[in-house]
N, C-alpha and C. Protein backbone atom coordinates (compact mmCIF):
# COMPACT_ATOMS: atom_id res chain seq x y z
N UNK A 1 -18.20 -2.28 -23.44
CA UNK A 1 -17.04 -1.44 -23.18
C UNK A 1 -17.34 -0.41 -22.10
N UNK A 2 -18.32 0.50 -21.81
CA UNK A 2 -18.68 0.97 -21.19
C UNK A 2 -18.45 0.70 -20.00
N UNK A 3 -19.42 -0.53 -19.50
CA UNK A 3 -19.42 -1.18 -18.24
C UNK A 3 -18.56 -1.69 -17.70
N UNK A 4 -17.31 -1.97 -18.54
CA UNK A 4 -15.84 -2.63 -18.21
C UNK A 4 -15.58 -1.13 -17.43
N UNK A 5 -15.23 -0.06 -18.27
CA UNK A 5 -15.04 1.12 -18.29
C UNK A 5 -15.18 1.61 -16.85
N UNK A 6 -16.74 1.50 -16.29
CA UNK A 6 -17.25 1.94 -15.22
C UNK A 6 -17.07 1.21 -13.77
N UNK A 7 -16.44 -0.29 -14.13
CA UNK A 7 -16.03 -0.98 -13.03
C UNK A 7 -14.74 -0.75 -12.71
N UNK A 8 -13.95 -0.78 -14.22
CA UNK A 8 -12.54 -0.33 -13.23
C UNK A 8 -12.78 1.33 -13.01
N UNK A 9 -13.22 2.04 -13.21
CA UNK A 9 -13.24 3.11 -12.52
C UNK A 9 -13.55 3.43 -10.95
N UNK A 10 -14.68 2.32 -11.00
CA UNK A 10 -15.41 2.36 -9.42
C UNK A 10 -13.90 1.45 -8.97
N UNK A 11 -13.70 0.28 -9.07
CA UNK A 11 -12.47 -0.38 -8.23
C UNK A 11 -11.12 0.46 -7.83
N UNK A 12 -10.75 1.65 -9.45
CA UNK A 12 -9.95 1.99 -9.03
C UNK A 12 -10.04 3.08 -7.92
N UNK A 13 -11.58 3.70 -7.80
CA UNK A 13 -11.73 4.78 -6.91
C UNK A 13 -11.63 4.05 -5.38
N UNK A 14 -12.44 3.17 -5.42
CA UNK A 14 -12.60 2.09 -3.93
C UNK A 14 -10.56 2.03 -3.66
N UNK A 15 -10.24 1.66 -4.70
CA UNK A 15 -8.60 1.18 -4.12
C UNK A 15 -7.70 2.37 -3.64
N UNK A 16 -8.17 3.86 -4.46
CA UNK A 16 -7.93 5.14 -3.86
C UNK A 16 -8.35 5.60 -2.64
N UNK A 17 -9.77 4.94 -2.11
CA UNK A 17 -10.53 5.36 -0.61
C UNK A 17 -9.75 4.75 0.10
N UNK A 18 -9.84 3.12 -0.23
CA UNK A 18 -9.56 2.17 0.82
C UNK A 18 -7.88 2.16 1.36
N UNK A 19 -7.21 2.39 0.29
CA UNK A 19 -5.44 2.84 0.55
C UNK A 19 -5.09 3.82 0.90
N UNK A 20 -5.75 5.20 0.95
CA UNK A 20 -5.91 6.57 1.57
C UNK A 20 -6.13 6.31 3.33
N UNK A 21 -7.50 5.91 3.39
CA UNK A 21 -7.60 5.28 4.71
C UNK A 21 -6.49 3.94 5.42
N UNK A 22 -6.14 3.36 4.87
CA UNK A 22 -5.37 2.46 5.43
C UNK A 22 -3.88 3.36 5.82
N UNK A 23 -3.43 3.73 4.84
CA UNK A 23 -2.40 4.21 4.85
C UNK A 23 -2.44 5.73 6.02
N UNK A 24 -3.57 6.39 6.55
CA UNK A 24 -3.69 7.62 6.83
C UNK A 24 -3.67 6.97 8.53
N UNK A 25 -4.17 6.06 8.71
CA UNK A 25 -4.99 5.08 10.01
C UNK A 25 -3.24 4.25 10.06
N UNK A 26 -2.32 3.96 9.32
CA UNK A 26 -1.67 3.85 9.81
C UNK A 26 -0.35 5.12 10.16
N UNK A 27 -0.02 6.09 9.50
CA UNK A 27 0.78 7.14 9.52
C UNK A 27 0.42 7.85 11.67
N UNK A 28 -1.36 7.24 11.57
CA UNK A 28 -1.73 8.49 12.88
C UNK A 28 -1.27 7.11 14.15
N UNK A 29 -1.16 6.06 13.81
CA UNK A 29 -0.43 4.98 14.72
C UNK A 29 0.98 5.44 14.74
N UNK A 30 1.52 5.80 13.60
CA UNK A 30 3.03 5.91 13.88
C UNK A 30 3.49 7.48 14.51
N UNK A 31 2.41 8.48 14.63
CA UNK A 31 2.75 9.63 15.19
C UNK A 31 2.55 9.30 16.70
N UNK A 32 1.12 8.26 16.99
CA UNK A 32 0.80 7.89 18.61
C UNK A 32 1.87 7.44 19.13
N UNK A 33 3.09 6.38 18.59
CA UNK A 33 3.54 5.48 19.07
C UNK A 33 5.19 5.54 19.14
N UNK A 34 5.07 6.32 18.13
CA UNK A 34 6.42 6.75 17.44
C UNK A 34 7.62 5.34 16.80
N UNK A 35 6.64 4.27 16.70
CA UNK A 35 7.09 2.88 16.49
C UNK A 35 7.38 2.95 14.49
N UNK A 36 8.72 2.44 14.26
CA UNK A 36 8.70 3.07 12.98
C UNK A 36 8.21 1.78 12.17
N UNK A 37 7.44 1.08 12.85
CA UNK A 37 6.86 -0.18 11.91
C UNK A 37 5.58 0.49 11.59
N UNK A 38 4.45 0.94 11.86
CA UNK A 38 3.67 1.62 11.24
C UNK A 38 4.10 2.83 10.16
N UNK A 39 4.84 3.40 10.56
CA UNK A 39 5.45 4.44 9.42
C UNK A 39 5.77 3.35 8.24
N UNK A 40 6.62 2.55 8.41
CA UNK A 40 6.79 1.52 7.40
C UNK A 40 5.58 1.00 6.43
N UNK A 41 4.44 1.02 7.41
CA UNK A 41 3.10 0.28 6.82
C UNK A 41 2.45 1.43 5.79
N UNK A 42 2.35 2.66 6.60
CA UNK A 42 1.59 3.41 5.46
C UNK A 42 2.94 3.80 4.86
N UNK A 43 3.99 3.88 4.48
CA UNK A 43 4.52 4.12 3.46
C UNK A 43 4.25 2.93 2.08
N UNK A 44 4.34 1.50 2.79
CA UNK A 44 4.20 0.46 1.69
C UNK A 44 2.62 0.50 1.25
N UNK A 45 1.90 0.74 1.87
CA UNK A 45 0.53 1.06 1.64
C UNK A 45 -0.11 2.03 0.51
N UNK A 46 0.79 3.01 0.68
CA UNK A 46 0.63 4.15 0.28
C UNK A 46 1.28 4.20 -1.15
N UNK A 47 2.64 2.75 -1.29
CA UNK A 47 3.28 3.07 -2.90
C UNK A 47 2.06 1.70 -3.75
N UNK A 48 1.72 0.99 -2.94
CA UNK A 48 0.67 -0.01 -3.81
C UNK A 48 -0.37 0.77 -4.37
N UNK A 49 -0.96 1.94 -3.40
CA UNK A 49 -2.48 2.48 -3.89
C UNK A 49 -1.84 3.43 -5.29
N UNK A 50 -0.63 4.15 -5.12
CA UNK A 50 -0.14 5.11 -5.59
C UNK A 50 -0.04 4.23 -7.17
N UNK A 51 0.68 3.48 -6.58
CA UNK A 51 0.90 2.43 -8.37
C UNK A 51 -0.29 2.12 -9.19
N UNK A 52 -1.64 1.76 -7.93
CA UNK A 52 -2.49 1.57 -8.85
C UNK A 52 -2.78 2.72 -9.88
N UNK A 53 -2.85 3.78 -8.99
CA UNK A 53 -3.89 4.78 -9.56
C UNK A 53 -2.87 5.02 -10.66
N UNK A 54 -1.38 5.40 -10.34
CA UNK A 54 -0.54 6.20 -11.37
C UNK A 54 -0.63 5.04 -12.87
N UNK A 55 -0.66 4.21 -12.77
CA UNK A 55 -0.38 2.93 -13.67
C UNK A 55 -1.67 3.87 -14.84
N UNK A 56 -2.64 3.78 -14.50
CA UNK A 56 -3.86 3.83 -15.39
C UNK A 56 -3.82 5.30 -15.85
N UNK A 57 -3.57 6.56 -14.61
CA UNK A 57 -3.48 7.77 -15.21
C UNK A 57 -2.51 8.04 -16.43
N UNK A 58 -1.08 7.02 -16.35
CA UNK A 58 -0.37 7.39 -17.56
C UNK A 58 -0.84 7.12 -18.73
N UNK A 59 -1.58 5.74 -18.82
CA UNK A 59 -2.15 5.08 -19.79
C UNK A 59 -3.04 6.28 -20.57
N UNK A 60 -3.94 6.43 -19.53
CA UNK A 60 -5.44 7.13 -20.34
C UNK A 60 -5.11 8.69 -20.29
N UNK A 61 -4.57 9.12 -19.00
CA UNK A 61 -4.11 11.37 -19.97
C UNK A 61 -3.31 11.56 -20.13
N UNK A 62 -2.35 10.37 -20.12
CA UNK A 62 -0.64 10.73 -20.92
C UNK A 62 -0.27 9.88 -21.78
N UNK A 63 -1.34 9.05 -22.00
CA UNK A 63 -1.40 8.00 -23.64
C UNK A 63 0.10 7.41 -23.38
N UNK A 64 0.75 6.76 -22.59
CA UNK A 64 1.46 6.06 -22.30
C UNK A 64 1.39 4.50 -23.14
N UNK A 65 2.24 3.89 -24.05
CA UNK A 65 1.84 2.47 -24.23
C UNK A 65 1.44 1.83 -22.68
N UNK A 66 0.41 1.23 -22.97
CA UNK A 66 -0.25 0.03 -21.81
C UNK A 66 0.86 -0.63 -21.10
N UNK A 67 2.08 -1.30 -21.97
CA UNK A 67 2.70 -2.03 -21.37
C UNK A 67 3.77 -1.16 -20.07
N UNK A 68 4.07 0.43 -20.54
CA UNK A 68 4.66 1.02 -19.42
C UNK A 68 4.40 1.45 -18.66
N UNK A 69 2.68 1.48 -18.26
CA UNK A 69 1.98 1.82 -17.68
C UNK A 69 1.75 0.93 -16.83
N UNK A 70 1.37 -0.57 -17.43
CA UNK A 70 1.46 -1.59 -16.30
C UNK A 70 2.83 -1.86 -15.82
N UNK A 71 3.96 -1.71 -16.51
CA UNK A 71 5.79 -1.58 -15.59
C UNK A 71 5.33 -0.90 -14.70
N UNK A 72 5.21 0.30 -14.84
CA UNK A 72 5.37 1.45 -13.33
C UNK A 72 4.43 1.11 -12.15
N UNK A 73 3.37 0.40 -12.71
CA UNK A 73 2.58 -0.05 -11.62
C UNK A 73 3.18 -1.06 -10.89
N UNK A 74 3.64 -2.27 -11.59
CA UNK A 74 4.31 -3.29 -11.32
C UNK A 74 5.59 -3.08 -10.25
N UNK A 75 6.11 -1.76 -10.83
CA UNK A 75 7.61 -1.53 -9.95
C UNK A 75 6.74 -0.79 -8.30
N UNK A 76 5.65 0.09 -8.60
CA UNK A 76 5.63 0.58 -7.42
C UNK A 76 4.66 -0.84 -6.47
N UNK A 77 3.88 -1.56 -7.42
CA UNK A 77 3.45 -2.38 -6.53
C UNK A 77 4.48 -3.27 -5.87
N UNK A 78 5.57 -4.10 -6.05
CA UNK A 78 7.16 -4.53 -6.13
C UNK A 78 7.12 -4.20 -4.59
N UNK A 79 7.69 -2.86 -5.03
CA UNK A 79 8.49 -2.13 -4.02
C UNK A 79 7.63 -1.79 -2.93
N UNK A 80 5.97 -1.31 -2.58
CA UNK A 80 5.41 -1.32 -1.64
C UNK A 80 5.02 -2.74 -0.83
N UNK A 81 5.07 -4.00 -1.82
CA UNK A 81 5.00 -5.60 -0.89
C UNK A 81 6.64 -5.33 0.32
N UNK A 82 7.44 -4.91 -0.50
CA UNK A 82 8.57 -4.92 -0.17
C UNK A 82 8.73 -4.00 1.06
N UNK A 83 8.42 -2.78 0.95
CA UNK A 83 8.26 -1.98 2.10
C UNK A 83 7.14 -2.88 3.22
N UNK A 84 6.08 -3.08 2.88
CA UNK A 84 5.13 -3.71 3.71
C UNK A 84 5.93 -5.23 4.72
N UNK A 85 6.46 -5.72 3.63
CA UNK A 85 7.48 -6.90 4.36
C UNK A 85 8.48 -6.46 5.15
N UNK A 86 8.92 -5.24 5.44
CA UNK A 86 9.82 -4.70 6.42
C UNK A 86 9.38 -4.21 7.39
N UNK A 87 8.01 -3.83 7.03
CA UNK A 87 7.62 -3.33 7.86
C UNK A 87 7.31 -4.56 9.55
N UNK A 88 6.83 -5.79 9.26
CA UNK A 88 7.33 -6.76 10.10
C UNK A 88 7.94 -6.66 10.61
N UNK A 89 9.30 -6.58 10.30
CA UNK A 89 10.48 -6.40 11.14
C UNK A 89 10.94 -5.71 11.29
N UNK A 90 10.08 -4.23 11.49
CA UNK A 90 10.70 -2.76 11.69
C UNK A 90 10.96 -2.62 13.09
N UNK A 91 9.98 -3.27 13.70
CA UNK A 91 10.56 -3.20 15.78
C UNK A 91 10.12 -4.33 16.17
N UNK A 92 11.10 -4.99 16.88
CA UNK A 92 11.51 -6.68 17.77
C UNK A 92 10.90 -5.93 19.05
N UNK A 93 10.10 -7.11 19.30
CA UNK A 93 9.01 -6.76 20.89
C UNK A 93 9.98 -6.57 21.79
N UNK A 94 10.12 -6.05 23.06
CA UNK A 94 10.78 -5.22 24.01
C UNK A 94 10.85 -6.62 24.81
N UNK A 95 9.17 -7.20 25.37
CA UNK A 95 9.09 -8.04 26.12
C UNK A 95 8.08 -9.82 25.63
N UNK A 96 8.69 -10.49 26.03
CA UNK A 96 7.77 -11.73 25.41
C UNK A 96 6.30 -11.61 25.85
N UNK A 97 5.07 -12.25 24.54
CA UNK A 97 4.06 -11.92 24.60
C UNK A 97 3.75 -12.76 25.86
N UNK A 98 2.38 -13.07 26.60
CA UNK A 98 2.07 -13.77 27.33
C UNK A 98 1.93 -15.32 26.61
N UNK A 99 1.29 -15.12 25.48
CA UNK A 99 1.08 -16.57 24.34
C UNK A 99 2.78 -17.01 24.82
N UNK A 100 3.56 -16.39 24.13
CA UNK A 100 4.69 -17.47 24.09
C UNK A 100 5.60 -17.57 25.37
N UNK A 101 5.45 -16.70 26.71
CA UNK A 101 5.61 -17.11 28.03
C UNK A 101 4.66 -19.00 28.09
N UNK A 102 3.19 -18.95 28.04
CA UNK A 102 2.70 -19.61 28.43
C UNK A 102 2.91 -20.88 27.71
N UNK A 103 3.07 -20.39 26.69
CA UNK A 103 3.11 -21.81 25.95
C UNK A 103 4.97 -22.81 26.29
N UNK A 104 5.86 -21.91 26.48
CA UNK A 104 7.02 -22.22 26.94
C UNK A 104 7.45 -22.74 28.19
C-alpha cells in the first residue's frame, strides 16, 4: 500500500511539473505571437493537469466518494481533449506551406 501510495504521488507530482511547463511554454507562445491557437493549447493543457490533480485532492482532503472524484476528473479531462482539439483549428495558415506548394 505504501508504494502504490508513493507512485501515484510521484506521477501525480511529474503530471503537475510536466502540465505546468507545457501549459506555461505554451501561454508565453501565445503572448509572442498573439495566435489564439496556443492560448487554446495551454488552456486545454492546463484543464487536463488541473483534473488530474483536483480529481485526487477531493478524494483524499475532502473525503469525496472515489467515484465523484474520478467524474470531475473525467469532466475536466473531457473538456481539456476538447479544448486541445480546437485548438487545431484555432488559426487557418495565411499562406500554403512549401510541402503542399511542392507536392501540388
Amino acid at each position: 500500500m505504501l508504494l502504490t501510495t508513493f507512485v501515484l504521488a510521484l506521477t501525480k507530482g511529474a503530471t503537475l511539473l510536466f502540465g505546468a511547463v507545457l501549459s506555461g511554454l505554451s501561454w508565453r507562445a501565445y503572448r509572442r505571437t498573439a495566435d489564439p491557437a496556443p492560448r487554446a493549447l495551454a488552456f486545454g493543457i492546463g484543464l487536463v493537469t488541473v483534473g488530474a490533480i483536483l480529481g485526487g485532492v477531493l478524494h483524499r482532503v475532502f473525503a469525496l466518494r472515489l467515484v465523484v472524484a474520478v467524474d470531475v476528473r473525467s469532466v475536466f479531462t473531457a473538456t481539456g481533449f476538447a479544448v486541445l482539439t480546437c485548438s487545431l483549428y484555432a488559426s487557418e495558415p495565411t499562406e500554403p506551406s512549401e510541402l503542399t506548394s511542392s507536392v501540388a
